[in-house]
N, C-alpha and C. Protein backbone atom coordinates (compact mmCIF):
# COMPACT_ATOMS: atom_id res chain seq x y z
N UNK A 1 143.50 104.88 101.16
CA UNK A 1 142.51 105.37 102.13
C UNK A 1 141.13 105.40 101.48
N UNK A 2 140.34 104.76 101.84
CA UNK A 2 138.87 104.79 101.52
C UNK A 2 138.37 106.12 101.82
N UNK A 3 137.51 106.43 100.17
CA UNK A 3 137.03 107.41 99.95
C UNK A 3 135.76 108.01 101.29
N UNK A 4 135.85 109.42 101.71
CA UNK A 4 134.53 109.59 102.24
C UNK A 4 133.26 109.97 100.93
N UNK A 5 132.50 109.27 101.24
CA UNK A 5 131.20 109.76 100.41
C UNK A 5 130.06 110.75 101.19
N UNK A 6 129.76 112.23 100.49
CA UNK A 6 129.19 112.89 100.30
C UNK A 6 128.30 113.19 99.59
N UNK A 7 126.88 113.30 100.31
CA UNK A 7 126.03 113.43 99.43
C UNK A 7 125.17 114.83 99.98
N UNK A 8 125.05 115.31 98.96
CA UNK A 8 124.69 116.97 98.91
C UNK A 8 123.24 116.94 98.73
N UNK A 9 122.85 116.72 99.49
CA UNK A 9 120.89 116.72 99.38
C UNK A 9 120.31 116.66 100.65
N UNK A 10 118.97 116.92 100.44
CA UNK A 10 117.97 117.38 101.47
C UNK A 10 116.82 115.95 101.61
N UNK A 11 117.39 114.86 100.19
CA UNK A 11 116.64 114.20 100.08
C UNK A 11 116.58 112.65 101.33
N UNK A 12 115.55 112.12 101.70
CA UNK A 12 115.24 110.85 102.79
C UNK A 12 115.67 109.69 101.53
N UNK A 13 114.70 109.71 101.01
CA UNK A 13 115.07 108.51 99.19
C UNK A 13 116.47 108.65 99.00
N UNK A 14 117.13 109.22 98.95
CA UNK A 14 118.44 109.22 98.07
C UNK A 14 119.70 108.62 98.77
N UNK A 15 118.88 109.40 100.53
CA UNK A 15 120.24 108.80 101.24
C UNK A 15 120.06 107.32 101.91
N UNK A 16 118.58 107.16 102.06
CA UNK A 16 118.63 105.25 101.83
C UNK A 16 118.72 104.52 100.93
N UNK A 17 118.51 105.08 100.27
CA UNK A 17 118.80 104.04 98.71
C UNK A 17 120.89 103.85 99.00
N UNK A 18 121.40 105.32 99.39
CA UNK A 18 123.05 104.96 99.19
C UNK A 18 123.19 103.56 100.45
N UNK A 19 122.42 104.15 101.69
CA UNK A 19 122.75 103.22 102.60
C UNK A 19 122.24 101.68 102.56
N UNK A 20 120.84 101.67 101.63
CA UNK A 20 121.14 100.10 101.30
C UNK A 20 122.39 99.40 100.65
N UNK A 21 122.94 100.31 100.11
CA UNK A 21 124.24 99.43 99.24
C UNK A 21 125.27 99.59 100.08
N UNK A 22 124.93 99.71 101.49
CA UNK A 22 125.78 99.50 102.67
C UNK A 22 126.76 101.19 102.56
N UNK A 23 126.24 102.29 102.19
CA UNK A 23 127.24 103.61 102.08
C UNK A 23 126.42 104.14 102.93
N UNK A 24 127.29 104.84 103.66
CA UNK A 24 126.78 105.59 105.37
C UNK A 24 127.26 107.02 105.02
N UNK A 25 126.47 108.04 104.11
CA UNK A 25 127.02 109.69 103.38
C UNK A 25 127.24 110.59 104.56
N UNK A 26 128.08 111.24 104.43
CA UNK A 26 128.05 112.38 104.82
C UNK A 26 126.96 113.38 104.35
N UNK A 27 125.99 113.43 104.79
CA UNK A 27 125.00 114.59 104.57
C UNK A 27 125.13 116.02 104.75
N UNK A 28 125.47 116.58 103.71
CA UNK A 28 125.29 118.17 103.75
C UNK A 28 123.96 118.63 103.03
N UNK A 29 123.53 119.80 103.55
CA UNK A 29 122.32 120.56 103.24
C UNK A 29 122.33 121.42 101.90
N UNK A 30 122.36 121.29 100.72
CA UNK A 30 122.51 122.48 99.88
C UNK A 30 122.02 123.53 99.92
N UNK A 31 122.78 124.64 99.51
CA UNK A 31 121.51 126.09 99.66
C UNK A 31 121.70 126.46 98.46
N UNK A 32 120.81 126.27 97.32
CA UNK A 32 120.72 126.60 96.50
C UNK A 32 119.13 126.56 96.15
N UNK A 33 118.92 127.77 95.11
CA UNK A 33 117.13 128.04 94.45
C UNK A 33 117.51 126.90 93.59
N UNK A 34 116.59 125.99 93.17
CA UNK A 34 116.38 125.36 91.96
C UNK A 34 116.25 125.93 90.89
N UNK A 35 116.58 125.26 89.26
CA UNK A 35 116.03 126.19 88.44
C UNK A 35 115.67 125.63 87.01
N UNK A 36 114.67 126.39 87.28
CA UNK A 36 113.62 125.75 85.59
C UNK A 36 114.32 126.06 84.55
N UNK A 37 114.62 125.39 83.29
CA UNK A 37 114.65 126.01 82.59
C UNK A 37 113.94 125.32 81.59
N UNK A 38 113.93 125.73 79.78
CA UNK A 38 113.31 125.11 78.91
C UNK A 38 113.60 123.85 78.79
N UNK A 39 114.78 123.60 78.52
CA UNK A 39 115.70 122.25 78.28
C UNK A 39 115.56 121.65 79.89
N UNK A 40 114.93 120.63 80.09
CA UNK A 40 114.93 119.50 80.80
C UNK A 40 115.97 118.72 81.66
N UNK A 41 116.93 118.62 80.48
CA UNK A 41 118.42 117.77 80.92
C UNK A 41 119.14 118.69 81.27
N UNK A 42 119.22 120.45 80.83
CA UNK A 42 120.13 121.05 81.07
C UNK A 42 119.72 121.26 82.59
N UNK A 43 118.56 121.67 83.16
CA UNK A 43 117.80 122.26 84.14
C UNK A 43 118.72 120.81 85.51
N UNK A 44 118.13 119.54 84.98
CA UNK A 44 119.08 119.03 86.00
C UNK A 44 119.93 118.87 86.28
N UNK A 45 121.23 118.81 84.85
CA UNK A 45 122.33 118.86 85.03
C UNK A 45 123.23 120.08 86.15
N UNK A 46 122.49 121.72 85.69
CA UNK A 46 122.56 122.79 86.48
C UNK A 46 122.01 122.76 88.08
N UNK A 47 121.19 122.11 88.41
CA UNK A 47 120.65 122.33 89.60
C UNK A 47 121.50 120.90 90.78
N UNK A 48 121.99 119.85 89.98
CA UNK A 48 122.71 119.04 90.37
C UNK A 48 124.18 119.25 90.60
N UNK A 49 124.70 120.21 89.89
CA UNK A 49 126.09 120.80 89.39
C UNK A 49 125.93 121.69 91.23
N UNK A 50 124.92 122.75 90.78
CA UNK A 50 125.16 123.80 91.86
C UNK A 50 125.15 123.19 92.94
N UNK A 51 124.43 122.16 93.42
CA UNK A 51 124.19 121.38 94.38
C UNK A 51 125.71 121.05 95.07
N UNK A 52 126.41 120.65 94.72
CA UNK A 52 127.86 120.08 94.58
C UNK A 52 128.36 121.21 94.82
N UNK A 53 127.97 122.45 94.33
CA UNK A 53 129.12 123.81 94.26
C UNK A 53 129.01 124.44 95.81
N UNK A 54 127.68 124.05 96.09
CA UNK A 54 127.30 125.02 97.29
C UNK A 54 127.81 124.38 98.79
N UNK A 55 127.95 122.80 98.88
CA UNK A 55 128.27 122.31 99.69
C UNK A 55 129.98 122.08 99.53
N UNK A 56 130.77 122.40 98.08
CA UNK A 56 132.27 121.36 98.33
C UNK A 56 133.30 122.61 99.38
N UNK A 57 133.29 123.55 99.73
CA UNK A 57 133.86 124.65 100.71
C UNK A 57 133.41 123.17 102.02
N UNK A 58 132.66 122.89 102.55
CA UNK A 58 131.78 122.26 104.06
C UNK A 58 132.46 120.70 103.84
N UNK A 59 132.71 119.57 102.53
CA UNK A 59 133.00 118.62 102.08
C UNK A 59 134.73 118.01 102.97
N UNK A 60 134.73 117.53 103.67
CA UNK A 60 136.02 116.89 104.11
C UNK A 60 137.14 116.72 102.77
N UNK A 61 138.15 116.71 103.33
CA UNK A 61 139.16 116.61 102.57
C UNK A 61 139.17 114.85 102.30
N UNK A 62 139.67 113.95 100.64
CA UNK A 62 139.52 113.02 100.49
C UNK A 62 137.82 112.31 100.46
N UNK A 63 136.92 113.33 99.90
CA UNK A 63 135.83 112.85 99.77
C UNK A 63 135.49 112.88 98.31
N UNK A 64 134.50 112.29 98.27
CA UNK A 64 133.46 112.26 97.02
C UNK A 64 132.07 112.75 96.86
N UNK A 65 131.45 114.12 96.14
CA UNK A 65 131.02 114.61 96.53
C UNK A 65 128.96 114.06 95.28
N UNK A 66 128.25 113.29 95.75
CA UNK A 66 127.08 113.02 95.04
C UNK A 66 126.08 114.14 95.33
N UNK A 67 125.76 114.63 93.89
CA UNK A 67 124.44 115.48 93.91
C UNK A 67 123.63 114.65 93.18
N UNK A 68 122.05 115.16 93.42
CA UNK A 68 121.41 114.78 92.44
C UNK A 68 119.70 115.49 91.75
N UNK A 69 119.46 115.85 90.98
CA UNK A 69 118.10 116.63 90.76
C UNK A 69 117.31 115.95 89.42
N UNK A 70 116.28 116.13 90.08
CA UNK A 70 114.72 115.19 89.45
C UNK A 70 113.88 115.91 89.02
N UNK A 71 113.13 115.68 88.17
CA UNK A 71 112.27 116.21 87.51
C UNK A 71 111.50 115.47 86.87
N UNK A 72 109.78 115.54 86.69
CA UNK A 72 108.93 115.07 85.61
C UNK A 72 108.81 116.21 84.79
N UNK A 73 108.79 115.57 83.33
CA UNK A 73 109.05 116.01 82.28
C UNK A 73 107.90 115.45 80.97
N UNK A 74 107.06 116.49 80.02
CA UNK A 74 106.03 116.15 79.41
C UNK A 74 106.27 116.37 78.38
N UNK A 75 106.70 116.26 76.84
CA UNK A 75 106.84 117.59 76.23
C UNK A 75 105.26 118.27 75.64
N UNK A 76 104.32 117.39 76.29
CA UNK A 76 103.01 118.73 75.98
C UNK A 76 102.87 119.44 77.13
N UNK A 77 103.28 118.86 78.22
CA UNK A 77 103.09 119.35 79.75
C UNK A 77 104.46 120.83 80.57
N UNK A 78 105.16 120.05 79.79
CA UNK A 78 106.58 120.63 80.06
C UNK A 78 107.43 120.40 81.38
N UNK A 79 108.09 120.85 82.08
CA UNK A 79 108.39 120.57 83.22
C UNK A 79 107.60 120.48 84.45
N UNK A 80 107.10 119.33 85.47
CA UNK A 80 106.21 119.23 86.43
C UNK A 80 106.66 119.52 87.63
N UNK A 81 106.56 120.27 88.68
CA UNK A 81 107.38 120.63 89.70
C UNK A 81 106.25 119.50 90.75
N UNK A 82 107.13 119.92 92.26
CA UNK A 82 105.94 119.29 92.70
C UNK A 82 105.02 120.58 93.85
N UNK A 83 103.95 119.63 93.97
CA UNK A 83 102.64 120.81 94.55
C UNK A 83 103.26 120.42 95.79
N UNK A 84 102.19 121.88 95.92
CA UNK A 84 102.11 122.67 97.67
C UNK A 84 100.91 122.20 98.48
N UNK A 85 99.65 121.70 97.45
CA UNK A 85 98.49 121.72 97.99
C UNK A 85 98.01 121.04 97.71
N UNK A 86 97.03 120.06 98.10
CA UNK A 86 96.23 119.04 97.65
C UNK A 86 95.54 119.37 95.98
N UNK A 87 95.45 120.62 95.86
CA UNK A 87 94.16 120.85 94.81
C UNK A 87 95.15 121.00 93.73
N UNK A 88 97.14 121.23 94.04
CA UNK A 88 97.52 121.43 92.85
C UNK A 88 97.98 120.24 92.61
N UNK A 89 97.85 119.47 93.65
CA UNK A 89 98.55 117.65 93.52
C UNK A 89 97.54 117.02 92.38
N UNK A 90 96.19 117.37 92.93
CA UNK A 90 95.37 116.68 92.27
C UNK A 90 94.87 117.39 90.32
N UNK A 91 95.27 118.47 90.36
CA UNK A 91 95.28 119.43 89.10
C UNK A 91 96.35 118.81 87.97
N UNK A 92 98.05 118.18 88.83
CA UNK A 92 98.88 117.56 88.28
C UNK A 92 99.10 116.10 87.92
N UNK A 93 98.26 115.23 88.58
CA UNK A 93 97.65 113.83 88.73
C UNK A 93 96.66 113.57 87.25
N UNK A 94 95.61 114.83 87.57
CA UNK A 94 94.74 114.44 86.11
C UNK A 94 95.48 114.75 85.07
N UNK A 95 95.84 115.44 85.09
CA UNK A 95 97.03 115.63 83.75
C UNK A 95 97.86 114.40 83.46
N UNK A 96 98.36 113.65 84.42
CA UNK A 96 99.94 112.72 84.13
C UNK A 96 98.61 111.54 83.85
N UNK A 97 97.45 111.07 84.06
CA UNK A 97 96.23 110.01 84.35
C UNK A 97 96.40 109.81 83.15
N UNK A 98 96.24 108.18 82.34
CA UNK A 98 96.24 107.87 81.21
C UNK A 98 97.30 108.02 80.47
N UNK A 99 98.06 108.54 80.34
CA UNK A 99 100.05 109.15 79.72
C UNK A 99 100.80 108.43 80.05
N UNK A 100 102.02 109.05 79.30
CA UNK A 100 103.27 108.67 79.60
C UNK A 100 103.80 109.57 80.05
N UNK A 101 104.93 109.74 80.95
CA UNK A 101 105.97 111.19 81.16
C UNK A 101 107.93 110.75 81.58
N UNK A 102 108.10 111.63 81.08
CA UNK A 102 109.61 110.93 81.92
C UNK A 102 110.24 111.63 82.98
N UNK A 103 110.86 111.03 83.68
CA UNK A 103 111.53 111.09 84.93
C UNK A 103 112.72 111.48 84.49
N UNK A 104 113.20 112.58 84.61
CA UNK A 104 114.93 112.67 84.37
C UNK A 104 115.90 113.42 85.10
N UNK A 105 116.62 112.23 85.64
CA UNK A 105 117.76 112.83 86.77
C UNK A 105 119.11 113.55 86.23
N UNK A 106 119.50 114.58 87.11
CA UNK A 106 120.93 114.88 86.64
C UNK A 106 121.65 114.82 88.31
N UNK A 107 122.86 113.71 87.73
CA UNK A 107 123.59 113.94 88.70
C UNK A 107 125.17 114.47 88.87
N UNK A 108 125.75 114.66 89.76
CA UNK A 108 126.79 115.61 89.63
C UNK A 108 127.77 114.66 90.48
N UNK A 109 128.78 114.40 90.24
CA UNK A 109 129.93 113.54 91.10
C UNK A 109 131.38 114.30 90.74
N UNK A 110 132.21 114.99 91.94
CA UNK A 110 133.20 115.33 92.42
C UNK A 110 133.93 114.76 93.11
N UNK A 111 135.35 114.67 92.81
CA UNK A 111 136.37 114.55 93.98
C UNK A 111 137.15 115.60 94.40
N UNK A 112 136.81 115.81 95.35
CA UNK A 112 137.05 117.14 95.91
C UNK A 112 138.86 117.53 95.98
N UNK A 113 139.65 116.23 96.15
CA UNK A 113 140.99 116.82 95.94
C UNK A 113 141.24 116.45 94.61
N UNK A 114 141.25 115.99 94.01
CA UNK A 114 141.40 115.89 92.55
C UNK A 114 140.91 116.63 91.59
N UNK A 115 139.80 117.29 91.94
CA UNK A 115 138.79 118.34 91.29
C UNK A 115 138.65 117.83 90.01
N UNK A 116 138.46 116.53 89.86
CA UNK A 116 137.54 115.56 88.97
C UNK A 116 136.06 115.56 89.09
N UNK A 117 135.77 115.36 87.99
CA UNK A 117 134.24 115.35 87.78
C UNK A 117 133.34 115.13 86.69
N UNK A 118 132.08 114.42 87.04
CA UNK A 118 131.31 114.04 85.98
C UNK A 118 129.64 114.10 86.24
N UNK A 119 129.01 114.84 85.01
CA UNK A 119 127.67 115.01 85.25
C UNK A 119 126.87 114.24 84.13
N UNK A 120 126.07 113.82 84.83
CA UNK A 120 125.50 112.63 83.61
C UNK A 120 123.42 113.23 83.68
N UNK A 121 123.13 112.17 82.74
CA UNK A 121 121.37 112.50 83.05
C UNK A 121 120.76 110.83 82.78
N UNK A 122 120.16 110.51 83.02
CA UNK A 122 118.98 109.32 83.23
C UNK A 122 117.71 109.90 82.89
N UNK A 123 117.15 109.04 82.08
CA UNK A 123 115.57 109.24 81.89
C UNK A 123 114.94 107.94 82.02
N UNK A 124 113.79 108.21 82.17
CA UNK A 124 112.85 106.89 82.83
C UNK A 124 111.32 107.00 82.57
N UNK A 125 111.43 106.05 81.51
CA UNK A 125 109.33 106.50 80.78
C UNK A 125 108.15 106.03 81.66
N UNK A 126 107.19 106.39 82.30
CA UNK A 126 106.43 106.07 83.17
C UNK A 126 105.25 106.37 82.48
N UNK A 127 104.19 105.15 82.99
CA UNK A 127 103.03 105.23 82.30
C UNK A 127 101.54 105.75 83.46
N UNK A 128 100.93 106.48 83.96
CA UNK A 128 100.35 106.38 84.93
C UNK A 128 98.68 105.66 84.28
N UNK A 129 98.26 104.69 85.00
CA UNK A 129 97.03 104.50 84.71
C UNK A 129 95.46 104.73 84.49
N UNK A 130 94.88 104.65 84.14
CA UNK A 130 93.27 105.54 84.15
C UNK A 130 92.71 105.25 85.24
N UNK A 131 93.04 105.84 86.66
CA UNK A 131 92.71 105.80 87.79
C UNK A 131 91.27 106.40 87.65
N UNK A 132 90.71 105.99 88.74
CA UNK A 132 89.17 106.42 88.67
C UNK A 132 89.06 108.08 90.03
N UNK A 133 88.24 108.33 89.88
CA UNK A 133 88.31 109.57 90.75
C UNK A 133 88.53 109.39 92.21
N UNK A 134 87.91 108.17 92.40
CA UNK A 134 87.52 107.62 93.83
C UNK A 134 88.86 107.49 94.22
N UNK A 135 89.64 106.96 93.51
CA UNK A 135 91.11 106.25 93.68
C UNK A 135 92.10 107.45 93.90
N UNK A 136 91.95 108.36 93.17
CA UNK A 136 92.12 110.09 93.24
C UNK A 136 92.61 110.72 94.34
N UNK A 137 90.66 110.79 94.81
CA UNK A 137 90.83 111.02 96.53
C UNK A 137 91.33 110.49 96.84
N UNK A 138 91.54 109.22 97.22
CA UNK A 138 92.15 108.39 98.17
C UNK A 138 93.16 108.66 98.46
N UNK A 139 93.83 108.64 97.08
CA UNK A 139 95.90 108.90 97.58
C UNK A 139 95.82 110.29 97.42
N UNK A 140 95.18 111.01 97.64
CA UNK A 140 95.05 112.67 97.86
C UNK A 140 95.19 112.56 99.26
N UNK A 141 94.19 111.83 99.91
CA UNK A 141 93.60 112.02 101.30
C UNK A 141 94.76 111.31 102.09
N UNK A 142 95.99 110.53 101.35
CA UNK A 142 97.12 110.04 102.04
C UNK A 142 98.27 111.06 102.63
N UNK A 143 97.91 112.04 101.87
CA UNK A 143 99.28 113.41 102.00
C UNK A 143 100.19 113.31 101.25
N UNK A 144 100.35 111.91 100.49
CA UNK A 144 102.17 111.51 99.79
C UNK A 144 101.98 112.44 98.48
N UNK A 145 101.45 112.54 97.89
CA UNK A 145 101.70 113.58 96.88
C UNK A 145 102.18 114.61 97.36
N UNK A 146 102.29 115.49 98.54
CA UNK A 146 102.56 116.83 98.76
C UNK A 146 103.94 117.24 98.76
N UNK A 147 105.05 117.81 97.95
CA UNK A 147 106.01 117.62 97.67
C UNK A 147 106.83 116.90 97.14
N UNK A 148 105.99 116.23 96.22
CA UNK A 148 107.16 115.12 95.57
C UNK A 148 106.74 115.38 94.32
N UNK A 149 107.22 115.02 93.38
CA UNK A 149 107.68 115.60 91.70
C UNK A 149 106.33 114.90 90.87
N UNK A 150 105.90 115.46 90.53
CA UNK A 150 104.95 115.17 89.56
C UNK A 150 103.52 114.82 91.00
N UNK A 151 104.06 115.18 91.93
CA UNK A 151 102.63 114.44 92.77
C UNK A 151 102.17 113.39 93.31
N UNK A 152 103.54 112.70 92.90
CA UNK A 152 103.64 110.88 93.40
C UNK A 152 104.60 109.90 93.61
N UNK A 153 104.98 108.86 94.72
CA UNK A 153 105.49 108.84 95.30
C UNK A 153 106.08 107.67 94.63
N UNK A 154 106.80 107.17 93.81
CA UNK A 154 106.77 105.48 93.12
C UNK A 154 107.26 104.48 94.27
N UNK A 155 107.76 104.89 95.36
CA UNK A 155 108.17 104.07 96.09
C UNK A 155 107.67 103.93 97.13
N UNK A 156 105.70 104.47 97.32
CA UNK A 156 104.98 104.23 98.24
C UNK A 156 103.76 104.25 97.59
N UNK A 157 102.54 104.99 98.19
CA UNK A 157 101.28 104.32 97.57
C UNK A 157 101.06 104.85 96.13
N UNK A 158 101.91 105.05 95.56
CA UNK A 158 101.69 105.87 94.06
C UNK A 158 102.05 105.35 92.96
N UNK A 159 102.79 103.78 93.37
CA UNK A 159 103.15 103.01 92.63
C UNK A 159 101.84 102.46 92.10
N UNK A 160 100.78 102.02 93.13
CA UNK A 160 99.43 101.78 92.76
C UNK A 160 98.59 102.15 91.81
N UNK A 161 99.29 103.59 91.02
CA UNK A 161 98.95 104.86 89.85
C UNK A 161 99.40 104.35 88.88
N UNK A 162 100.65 103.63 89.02
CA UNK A 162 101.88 103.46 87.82
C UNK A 162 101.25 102.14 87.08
N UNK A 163 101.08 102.14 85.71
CA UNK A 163 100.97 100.88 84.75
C UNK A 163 102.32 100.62 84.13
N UNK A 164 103.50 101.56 84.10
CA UNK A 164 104.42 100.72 83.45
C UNK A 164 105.44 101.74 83.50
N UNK A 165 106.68 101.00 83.43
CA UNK A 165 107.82 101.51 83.96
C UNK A 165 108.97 101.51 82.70
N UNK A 166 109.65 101.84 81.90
CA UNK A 166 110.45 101.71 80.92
C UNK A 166 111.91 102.58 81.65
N UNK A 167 112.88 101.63 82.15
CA UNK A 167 113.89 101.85 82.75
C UNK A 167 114.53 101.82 83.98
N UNK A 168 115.39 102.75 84.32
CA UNK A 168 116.06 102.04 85.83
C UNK A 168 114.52 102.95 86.54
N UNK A 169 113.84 101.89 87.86
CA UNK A 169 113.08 102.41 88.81
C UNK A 169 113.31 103.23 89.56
N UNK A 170 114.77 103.06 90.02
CA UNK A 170 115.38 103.71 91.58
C UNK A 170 116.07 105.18 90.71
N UNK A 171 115.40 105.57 89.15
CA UNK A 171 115.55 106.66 88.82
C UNK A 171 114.37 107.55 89.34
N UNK A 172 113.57 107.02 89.04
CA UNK A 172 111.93 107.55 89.58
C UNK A 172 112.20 107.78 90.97
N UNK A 173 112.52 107.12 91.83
CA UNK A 173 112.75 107.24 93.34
C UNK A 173 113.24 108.47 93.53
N UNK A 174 114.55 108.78 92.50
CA UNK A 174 115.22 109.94 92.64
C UNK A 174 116.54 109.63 92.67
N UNK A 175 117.40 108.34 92.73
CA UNK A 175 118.58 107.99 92.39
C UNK A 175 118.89 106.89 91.07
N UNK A 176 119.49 107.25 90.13
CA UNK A 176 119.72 106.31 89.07
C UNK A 176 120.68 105.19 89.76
N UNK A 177 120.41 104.22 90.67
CA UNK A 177 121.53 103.62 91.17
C UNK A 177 122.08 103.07 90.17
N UNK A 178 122.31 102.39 89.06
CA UNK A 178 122.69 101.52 88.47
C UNK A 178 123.94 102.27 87.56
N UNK A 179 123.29 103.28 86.54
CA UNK A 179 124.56 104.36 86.41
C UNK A 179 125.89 104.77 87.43
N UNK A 180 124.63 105.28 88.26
CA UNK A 180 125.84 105.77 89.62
C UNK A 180 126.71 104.69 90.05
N UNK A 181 126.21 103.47 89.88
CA UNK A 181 127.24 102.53 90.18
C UNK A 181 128.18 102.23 89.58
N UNK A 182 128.22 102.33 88.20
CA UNK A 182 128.89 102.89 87.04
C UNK A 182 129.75 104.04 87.05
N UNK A 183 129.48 104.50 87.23
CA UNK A 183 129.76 106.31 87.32
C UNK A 183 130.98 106.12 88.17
N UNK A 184 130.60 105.59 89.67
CA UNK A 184 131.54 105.82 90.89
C UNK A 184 132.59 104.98 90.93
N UNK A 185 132.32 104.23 89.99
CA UNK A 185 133.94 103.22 89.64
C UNK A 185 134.66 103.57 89.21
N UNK A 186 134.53 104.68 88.51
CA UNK A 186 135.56 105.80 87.97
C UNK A 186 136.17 106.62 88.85
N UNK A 187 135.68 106.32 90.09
CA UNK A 187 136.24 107.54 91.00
C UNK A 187 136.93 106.77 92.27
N UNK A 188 137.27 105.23 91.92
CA UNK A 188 137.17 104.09 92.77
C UNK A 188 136.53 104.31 93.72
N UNK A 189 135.13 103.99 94.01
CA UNK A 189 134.51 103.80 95.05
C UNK A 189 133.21 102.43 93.61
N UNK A 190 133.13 101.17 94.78
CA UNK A 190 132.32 100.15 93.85
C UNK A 190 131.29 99.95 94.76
N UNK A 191 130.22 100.51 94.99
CA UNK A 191 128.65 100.06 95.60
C UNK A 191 128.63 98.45 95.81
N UNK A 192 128.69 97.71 94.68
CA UNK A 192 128.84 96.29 95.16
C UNK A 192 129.67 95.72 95.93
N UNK A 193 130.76 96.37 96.00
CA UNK A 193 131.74 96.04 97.31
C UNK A 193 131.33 96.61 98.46
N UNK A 194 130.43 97.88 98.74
CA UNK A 194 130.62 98.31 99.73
C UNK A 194 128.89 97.46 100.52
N UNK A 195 128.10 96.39 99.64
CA UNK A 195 126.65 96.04 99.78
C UNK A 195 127.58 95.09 100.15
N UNK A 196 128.22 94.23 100.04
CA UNK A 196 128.65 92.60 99.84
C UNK A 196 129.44 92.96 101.47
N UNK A 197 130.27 93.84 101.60
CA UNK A 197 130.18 93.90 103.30
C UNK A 197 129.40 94.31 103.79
N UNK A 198 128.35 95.14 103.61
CA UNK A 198 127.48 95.52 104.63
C UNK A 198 126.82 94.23 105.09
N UNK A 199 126.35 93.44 104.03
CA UNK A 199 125.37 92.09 104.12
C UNK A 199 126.10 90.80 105.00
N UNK A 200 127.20 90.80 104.56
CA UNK A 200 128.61 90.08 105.61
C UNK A 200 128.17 90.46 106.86
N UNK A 201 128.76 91.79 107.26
CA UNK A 201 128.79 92.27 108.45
C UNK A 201 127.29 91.61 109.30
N UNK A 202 125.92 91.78 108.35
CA UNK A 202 124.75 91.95 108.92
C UNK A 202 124.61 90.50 109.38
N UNK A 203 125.12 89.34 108.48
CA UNK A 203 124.19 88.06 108.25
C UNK A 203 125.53 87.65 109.71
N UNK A 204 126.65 88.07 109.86
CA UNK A 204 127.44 87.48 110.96
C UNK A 204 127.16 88.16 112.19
N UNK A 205 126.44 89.30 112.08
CA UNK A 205 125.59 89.81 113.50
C UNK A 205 124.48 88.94 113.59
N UNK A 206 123.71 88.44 113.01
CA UNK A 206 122.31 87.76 112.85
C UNK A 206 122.67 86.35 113.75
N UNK A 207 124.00 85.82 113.12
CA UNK A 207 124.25 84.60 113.40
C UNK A 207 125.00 84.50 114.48
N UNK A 208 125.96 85.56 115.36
CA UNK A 208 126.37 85.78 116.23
C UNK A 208 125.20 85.70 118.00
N UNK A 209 124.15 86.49 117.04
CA UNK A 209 123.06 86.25 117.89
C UNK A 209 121.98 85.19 118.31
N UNK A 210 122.06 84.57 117.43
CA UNK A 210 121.55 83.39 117.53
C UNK A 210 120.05 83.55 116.17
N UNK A 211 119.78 84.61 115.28
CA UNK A 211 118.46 85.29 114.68
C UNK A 211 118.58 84.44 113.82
N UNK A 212 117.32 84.37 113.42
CA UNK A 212 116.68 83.45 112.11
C UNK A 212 117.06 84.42 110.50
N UNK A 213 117.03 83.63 109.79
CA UNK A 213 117.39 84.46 108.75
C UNK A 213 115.96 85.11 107.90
C-alpha cells in the first residue's frame, strides 16, 4: 500500500516544491512556538522534531510524517529570524549586504505506524551582494521580505541580492530536496518515481488533448 505523505507545515514553498516531484501532502497545521536556541542545528532539529510531535495524534494511519525548520545563521550575527516590518527587514538586509551566511534546515521524518524516524540538518553558504541603497528600497517597497528568514525570498525577487550560492538551493527555499530524497528511500517512498509519473500522467494529458509541448 502506498505510503500517505504528510507534511506538517504552514509553509506555500515546501508544499510545492513536494508537489513538483508529483507528491500531493496531506497538510496539517503545526501548533507549536518556535525556538531559538544558541546552537543553530540543535534549534532546527528541535523545532522540526516538535513540528512532527504536534501534528502525528491528526496524521492518518500508514503515513509518513515531513517536518521541516529554517533558519539564517551568522556566527557574528547569530541566529536571523524573520522581520515584522519593513524597517526591521531593511536593519537585517544591511547586515547580511556584502557577507556570507548560512541557511540551515532541520528536518524531521516519521512513520507513524512503525514509529521510525530520522532527523537530519542541511546547510547552505549564501553570499548576498553589495546592493546599492536604491536597490534596497526597491525590494523593500516589494513586501517579499516581510516574513521570510533573513528578509529574503531566494526563490523570488531576492535572488537578485544573492552573488553566490554554495549548496543544495531548494535548501534556501526551505526544503533540502535532494537529501530528503535520500532520506525518504529509507522509508520507501522515491520522489523520482513519484515525478516520472506525475510527468507521464501530464505529457499523456497534453497529448490526449491535442497541446503543444
Amino acid at each position: 500500500m502506498e505510503k500517505i505523505i504528510v507534511l506538517a507545515s504552514e509553509s506555500e514553498r515546501r508544499r510545492r516544491l513536494l508537489e513538483y516531484f508529483g507528491v500531493k501532502p496531506l497538510v496539517l497545521k503545526p501548533g507549536i512556538v518556535e525556538k531559538t536556541m544558541d546552537d543553530p542545528y540543535e534549534t532546527v532539529r528541535v523545532n522540526a522534531r516538535n513540528k512532527v510531535l504536534s501534528v502525528i495524534y491528526m496524521a492518518p494511519r500508514n503515513s509518513v510524517i515531513i517536518a521541516a525548520d529554517t533558519i539564517i545563521y551568522s556566527p557574528y550575527l547569530g541566529v536571523i529570524g524573520k522581520p515584522k516590518t519593513l524597517l526591521e527587514a531593511e536593519e537585517i538586509l544591511l547586515k547580511l549586504k556584502g557577507g556570507w551566511h548560512s541557511v540551515i534546515t532541520g528536518v524531521c521524518i516519521v512513520d507513524k505506524d512503525k514509529l521510525s524516524y530520522t532527523v537530519f540538518t542541511e546547510e547552505t553558504r549564501v553570499k548576498m551582494r553589495n546592493y546599492t541603497r536604491d536597490e534596497l528600497k526597491l525590494y523593500l517597497a516589494s513586501l517579499e521580505p516581510l516574513g521570510k528568514a533573513g528578509a529574503y525570498a531566494i526563490q523570488g525577487l531576492g535572488r537578485l541580492l544573492v552573488e553566490a550560492i554554495v549548496g543544495d538551493f531548494y535548501n534556501v527555499v526551505g526544503l533540502p530536496i535532494t537529501r530528503l530524497y535520500m532520506e525518504l528511500k529509507k522509508f520507501g517512498i522515491d520522489l523520482m518515481e513519484y515525478a516520472v509519473k506525475r510527468y507521464v500522467v501530464e505529457e499523456r494529458g497534453r497529448a490526449s488533448r491535442g497541446l503543444p509541448y
